[in-house]
C-alpha atoms as a PDB file:
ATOM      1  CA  UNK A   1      84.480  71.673 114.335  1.00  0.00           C
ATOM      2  CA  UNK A   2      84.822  73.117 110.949  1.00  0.00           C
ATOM      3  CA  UNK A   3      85.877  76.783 112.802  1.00  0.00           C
ATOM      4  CA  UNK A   4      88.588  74.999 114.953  1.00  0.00           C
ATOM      5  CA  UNK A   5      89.903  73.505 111.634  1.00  0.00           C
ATOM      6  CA  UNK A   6      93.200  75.370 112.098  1.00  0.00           C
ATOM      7  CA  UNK A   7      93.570  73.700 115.591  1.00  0.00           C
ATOM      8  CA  UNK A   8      93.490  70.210 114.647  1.00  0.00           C
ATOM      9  CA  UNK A   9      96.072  71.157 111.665  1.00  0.00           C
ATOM     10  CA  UNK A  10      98.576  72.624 113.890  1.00  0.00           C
ATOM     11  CA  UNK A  11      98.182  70.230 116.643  1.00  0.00           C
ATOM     12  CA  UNK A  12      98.374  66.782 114.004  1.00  0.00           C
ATOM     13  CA  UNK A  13     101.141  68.870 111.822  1.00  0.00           C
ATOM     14  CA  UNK A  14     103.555  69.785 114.950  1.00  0.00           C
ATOM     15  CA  UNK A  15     102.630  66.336 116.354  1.00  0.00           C
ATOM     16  CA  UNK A  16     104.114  64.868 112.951  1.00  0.00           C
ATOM     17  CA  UNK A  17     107.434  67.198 113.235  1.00  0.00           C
ATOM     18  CA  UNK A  18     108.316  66.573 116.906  1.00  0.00           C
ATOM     19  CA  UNK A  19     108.253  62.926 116.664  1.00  0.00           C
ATOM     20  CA  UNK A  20     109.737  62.683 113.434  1.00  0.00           C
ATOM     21  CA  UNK A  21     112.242  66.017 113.678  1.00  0.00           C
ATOM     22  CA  UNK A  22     113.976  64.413 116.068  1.00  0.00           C
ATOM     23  CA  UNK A  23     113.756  60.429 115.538  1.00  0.00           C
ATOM     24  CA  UNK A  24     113.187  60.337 111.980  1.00  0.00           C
ATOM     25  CA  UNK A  25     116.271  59.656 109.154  1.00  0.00           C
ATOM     26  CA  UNK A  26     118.390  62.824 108.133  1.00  0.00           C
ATOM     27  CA  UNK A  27     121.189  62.297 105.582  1.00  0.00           C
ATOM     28  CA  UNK A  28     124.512  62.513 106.976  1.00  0.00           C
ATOM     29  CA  UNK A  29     126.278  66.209 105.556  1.00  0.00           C
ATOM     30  CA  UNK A  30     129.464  67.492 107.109  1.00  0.00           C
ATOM     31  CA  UNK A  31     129.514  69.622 109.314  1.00  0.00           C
ATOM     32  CA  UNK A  32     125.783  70.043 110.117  1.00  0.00           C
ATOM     33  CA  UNK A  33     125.465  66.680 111.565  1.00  0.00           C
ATOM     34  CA  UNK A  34     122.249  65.990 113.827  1.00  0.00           C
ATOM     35  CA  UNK A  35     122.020  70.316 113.899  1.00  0.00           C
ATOM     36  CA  UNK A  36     120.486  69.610 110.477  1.00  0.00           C
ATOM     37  CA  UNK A  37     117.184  68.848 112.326  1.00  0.00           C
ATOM     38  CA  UNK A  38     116.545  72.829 112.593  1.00  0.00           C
ATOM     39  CA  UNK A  39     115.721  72.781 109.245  1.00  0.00           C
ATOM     40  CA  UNK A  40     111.756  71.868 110.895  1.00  0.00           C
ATOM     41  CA  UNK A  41     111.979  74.557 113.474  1.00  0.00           C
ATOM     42  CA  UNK A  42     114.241  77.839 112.069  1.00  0.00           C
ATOM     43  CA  UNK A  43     113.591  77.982 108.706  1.00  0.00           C
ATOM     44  CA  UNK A  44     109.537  77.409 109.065  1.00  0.00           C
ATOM     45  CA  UNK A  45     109.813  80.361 111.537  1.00  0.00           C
ATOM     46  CA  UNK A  46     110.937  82.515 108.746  1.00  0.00           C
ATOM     47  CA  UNK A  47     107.977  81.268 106.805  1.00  0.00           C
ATOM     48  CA  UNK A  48     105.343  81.722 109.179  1.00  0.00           C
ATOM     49  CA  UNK A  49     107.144  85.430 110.347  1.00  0.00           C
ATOM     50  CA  UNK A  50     106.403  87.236 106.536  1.00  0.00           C
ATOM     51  CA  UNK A  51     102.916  85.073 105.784  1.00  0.00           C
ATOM     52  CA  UNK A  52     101.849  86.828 109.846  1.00  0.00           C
ATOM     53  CA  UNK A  53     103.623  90.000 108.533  1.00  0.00           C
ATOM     54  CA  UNK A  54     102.030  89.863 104.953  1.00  0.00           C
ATOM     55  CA  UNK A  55      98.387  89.280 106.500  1.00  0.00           C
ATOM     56  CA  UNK A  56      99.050  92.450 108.645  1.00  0.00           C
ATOM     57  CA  UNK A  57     100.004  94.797 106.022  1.00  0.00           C
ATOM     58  CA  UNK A  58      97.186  93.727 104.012  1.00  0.00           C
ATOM     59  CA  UNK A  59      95.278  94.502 107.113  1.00  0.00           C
ATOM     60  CA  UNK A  60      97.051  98.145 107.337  1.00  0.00           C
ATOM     61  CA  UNK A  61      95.858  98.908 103.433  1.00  0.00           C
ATOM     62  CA  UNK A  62      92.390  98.048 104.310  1.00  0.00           C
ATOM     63  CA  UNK A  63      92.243  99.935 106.927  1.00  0.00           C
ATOM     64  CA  UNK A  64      93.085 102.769 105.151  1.00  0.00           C
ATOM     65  CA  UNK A  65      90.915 102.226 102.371  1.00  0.00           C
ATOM     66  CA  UNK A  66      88.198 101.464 105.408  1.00  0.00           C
ATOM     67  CA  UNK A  67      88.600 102.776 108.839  1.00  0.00           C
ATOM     68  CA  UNK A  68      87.050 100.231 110.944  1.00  0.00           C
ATOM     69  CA  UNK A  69      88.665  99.173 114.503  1.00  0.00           C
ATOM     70  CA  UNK A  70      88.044  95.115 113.776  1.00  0.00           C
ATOM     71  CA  UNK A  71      90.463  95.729 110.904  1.00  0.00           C
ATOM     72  CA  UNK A  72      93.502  97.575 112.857  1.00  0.00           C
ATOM     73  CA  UNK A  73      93.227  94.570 115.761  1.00  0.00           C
ATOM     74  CA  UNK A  74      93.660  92.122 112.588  1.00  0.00           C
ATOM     75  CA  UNK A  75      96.780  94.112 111.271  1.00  0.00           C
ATOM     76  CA  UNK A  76      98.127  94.465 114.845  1.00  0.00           C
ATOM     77  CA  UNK A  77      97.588  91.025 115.715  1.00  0.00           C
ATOM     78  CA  UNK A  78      98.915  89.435 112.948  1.00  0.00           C
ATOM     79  CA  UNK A  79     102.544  92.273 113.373  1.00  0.00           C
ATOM     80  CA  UNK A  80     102.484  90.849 117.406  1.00  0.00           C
ATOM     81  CA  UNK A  81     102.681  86.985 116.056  1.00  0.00           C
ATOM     82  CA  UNK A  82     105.171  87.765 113.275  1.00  0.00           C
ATOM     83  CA  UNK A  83     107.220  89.706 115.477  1.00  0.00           C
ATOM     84  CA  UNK A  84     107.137  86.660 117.836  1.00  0.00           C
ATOM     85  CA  UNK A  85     108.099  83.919 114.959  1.00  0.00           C
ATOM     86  CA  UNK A  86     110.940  86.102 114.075  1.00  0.00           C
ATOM     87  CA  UNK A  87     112.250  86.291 117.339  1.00  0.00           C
ATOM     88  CA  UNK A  88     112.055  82.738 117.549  1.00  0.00           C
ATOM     89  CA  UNK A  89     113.611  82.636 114.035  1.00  0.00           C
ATOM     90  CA  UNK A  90     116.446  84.317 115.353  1.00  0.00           C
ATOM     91  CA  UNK A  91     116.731  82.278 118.846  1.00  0.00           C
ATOM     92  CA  UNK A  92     116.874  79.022 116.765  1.00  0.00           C
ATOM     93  CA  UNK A  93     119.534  80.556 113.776  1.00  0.00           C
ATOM     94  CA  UNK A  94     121.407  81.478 116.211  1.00  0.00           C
ATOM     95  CA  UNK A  95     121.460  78.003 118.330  1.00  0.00           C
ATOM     96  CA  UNK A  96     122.727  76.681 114.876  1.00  0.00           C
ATOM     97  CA  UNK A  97     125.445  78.994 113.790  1.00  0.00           C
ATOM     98  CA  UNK A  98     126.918  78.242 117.364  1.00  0.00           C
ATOM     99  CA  UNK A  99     126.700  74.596 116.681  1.00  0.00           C
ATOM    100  CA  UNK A 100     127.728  74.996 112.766  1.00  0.00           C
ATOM    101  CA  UNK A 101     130.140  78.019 112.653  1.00  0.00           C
ATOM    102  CA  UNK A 102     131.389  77.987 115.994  1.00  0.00           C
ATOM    103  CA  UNK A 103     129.988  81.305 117.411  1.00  0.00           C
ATOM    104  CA  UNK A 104     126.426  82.483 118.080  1.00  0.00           C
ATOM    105  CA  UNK A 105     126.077  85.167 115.382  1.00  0.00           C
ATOM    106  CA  UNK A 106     128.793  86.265 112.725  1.00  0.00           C
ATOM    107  CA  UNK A 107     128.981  89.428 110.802  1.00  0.00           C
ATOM    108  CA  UNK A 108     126.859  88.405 107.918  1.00  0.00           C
ATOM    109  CA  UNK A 109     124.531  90.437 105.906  1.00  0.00           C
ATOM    110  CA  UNK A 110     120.973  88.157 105.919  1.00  0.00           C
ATOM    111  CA  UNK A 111     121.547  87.903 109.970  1.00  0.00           C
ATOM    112  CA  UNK A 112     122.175  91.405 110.254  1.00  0.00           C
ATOM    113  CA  UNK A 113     119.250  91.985 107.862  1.00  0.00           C
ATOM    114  CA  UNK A 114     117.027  89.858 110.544  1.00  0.00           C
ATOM    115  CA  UNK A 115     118.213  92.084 113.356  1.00  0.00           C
ATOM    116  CA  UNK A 116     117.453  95.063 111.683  1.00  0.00           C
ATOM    117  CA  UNK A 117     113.971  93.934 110.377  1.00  0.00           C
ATOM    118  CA  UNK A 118     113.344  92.748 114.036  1.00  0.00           C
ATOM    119  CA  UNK A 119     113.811  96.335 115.318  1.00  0.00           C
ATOM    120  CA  UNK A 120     112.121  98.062 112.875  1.00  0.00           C
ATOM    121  CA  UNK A 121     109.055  95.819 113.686  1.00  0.00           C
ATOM    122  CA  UNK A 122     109.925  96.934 118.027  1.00  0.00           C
ATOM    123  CA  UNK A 123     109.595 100.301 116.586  1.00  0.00           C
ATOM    124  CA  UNK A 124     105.973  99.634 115.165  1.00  0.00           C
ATOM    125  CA  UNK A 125     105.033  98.163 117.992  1.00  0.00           C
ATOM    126  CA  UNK A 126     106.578 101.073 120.133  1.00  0.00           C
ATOM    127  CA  UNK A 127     104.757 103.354 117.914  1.00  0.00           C
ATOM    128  CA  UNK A 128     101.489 101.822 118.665  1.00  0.00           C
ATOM    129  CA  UNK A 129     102.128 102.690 122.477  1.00  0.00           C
ATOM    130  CA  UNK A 130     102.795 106.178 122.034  1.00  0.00           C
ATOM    131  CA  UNK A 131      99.165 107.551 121.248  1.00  0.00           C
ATOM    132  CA  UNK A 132      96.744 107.522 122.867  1.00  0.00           C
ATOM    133  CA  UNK A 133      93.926 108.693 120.295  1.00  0.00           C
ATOM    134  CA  UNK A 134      92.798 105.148 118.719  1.00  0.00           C
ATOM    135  CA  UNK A 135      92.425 106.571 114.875  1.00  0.00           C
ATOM    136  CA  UNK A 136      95.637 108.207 114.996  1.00  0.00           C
ATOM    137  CA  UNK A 137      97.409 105.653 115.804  1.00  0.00           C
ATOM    138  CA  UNK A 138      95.746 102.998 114.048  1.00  0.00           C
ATOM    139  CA  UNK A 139      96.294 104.905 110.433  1.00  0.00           C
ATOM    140  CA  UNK A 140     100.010 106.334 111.560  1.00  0.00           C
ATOM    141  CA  UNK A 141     100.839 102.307 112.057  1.00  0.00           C
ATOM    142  CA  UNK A 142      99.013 101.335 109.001  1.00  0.00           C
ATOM    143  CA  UNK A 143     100.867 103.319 106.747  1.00  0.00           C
ATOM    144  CA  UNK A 144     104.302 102.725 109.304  1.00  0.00           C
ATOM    145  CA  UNK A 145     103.646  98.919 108.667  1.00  0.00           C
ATOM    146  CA  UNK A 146     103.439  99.150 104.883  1.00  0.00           C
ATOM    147  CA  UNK A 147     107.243 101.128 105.142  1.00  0.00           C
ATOM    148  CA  UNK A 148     108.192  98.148 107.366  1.00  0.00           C
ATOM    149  CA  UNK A 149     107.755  95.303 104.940  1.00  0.00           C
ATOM    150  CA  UNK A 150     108.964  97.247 102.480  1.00  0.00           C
ATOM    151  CA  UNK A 151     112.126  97.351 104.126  1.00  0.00           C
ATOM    152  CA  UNK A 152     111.880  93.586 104.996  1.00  0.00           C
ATOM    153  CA  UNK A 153     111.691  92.325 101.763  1.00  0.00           C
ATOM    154  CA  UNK A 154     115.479  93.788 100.613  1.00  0.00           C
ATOM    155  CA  UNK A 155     117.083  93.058 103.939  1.00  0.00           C
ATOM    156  CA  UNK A 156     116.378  89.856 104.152  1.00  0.00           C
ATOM    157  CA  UNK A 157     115.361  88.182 100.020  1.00  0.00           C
ATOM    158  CA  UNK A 158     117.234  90.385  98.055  1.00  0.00           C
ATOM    159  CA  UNK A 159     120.643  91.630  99.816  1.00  0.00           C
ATOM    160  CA  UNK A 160     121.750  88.408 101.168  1.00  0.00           C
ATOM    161  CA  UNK A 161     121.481  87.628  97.105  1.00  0.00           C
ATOM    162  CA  UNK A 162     123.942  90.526  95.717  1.00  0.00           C
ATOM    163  CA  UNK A 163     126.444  89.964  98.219  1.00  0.00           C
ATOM    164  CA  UNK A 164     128.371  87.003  99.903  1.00  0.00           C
ATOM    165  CA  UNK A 165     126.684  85.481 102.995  1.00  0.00           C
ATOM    166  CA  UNK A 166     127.514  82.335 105.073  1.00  0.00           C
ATOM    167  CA  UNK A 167     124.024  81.620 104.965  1.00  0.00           C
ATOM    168  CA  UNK A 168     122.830  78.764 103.103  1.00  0.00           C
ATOM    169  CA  UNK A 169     120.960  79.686 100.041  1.00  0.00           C
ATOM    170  CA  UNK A 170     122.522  83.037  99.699  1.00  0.00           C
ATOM    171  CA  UNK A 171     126.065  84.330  97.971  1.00  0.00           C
ATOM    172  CA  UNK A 172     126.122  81.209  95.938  1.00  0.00           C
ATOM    173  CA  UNK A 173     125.951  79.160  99.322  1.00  0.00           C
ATOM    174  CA  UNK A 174     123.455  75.731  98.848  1.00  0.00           C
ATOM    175  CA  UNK A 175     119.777  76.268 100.111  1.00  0.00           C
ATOM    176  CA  UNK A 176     117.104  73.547 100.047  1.00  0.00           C
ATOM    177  CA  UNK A 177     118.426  71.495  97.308  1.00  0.00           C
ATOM    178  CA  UNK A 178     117.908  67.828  96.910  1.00  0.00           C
ATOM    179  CA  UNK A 179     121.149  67.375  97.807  1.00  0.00           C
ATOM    180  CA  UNK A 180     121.248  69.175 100.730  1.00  0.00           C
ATOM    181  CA  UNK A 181     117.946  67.461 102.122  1.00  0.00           C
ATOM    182  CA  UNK A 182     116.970  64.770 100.072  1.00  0.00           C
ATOM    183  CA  UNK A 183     113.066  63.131 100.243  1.00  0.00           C
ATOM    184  CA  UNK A 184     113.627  61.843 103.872  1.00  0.00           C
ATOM    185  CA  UNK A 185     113.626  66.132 104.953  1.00  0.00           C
ATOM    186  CA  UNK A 186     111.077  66.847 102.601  1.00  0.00           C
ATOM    187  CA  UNK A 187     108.386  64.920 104.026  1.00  0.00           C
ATOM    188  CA  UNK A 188     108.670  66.857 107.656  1.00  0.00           C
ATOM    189  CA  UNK A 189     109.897  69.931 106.247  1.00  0.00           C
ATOM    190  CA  UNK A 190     106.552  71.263 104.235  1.00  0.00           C
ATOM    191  CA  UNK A 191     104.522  69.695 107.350  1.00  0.00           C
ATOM    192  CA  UNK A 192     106.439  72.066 109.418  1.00  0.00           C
ATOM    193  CA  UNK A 193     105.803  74.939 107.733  1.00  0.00           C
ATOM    194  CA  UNK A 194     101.969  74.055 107.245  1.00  0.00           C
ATOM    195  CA  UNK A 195     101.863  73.554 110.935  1.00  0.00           C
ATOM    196  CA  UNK A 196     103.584  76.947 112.404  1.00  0.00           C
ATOM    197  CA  UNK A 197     102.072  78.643 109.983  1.00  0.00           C
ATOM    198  CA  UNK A 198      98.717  77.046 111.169  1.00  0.00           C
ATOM    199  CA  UNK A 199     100.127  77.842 115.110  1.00  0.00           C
ATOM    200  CA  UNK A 200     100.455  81.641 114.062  1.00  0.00           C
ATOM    201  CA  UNK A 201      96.976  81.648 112.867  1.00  0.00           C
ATOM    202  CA  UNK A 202      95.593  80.225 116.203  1.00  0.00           C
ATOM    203  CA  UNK A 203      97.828  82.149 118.526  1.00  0.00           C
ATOM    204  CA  UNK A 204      96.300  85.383 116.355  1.00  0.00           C
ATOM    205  CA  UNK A 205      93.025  84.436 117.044  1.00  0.00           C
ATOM    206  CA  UNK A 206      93.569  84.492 120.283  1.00  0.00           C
ATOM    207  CA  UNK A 207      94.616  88.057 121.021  1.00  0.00           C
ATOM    208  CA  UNK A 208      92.115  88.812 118.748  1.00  0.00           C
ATOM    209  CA  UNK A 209      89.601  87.100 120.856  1.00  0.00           C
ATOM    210  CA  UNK A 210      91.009  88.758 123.984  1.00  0.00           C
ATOM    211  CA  UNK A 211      91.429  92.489 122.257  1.00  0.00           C
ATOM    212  CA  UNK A 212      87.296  91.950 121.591  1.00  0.00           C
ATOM    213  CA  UNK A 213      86.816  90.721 125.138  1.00  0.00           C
ATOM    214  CA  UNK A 214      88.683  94.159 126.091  1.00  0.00           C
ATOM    215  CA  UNK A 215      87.072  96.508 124.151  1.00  0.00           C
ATOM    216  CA  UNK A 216      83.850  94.752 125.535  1.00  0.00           C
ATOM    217  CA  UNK A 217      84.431  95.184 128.827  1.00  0.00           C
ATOM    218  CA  UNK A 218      86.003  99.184 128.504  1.00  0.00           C
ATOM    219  CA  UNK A 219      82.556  99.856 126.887  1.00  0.00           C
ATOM    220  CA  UNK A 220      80.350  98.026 129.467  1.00  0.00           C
END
């Protein structure tokens, strides 16, 4: 029980945000309206994209400090479920600017900034698929992954914050505020973000699982 821990913390967290994401009090802001309720789903994504990403870079400088294959299927593994919260991150942004600014995606700098980030992370993952030697390409992505968060980081925290951007909390636009989402948000929010983040860990763990199972049965 106490190695499944991360399982029972997704599935009670998640649990807590569907029922009260969607039936639970929001306060009433113009414009966003019931679309307010992404706040649980988008913004989490986000969250859970750069802790994934983060875990997998760390990954990528150990493995360079320590060749070992266990260590390259953690960095990988953790990039994969990143990649796949961002693209959810976008999916769900982009569900809400239709909803909030009449059109699915506008010319602004933090969701251009996602796009980009999004492809540079395709590229590591096309990278990974182009050799076929296993220590080549694990230290080629390593040090390929530590470029790629570095170029993260300014597309998406610090540009959106020198410039103007429709998106809330950048170019002097509201973010979570109190007035923006009051106790009543609070309470799911952080629960939300504990329990993707939580998801991303166990959906990891799987592949990892499954890349050992692999490499098992290629050596048998």
């Amino acid at each position: 029980m106490k190695q499944n821990w991360y399982k029972y913390l997704a599935v009670l967290m998640l649990s807590y945000v569907m029922v009260w994401g969607f039936l639970g009090h929001i306060p009433r802001q113009p414009v966003l309206h019931e679309t307010a309720r992404n706040l649980y789903f988008h913004v989490p994504m986000w969250f859970s994209m750069f802790v994934m990403l983060t875990i997998s870079v760390i990954n990528s400088i150990k493995y360079l400090r320590n060749p070992l294959t266990a260590i390259d299927d953690k960095a990988e593994s953790y990039a994969y479920t990143g990649i796949l919260f961002g693209v959810v991150g976008c999916a769900t942004g982009s569900i809400w600017a239709r909803y909030t600014w009449g059109t699915w995606w506008t010319n602004d700098v933090k969701l251009n900034g996602a796009a980009i980030g999004l492809l540079i992370y395709f590229a590591y993952a096309i990278l990974r698929g182009s050799f076929e030697d296993e220590q080549q390409k694990a230290r080629i992505s390593a040090i390929y992954n530590i470029f790629a968060i570095a170029l993260l980081i300014p597309l998406l925290i610090i540009l959106p914050r020198m410039t103007d951007s429709l998106h809330p909390g950048n170019g002097g636009n509201p973010g979570f505020k109190p007035m923006d989402t009051q106790g009543a948000m609070r309470i799911v929010f952080y629960p939300a973000v504990i329990g993707w983040i939580s998801l991303g860990y166990w959906i990891t763990n799987l592949r990892l699982r499954i890349r050992k199972i692999e490499r098992q049965a290629n050596e048998a």
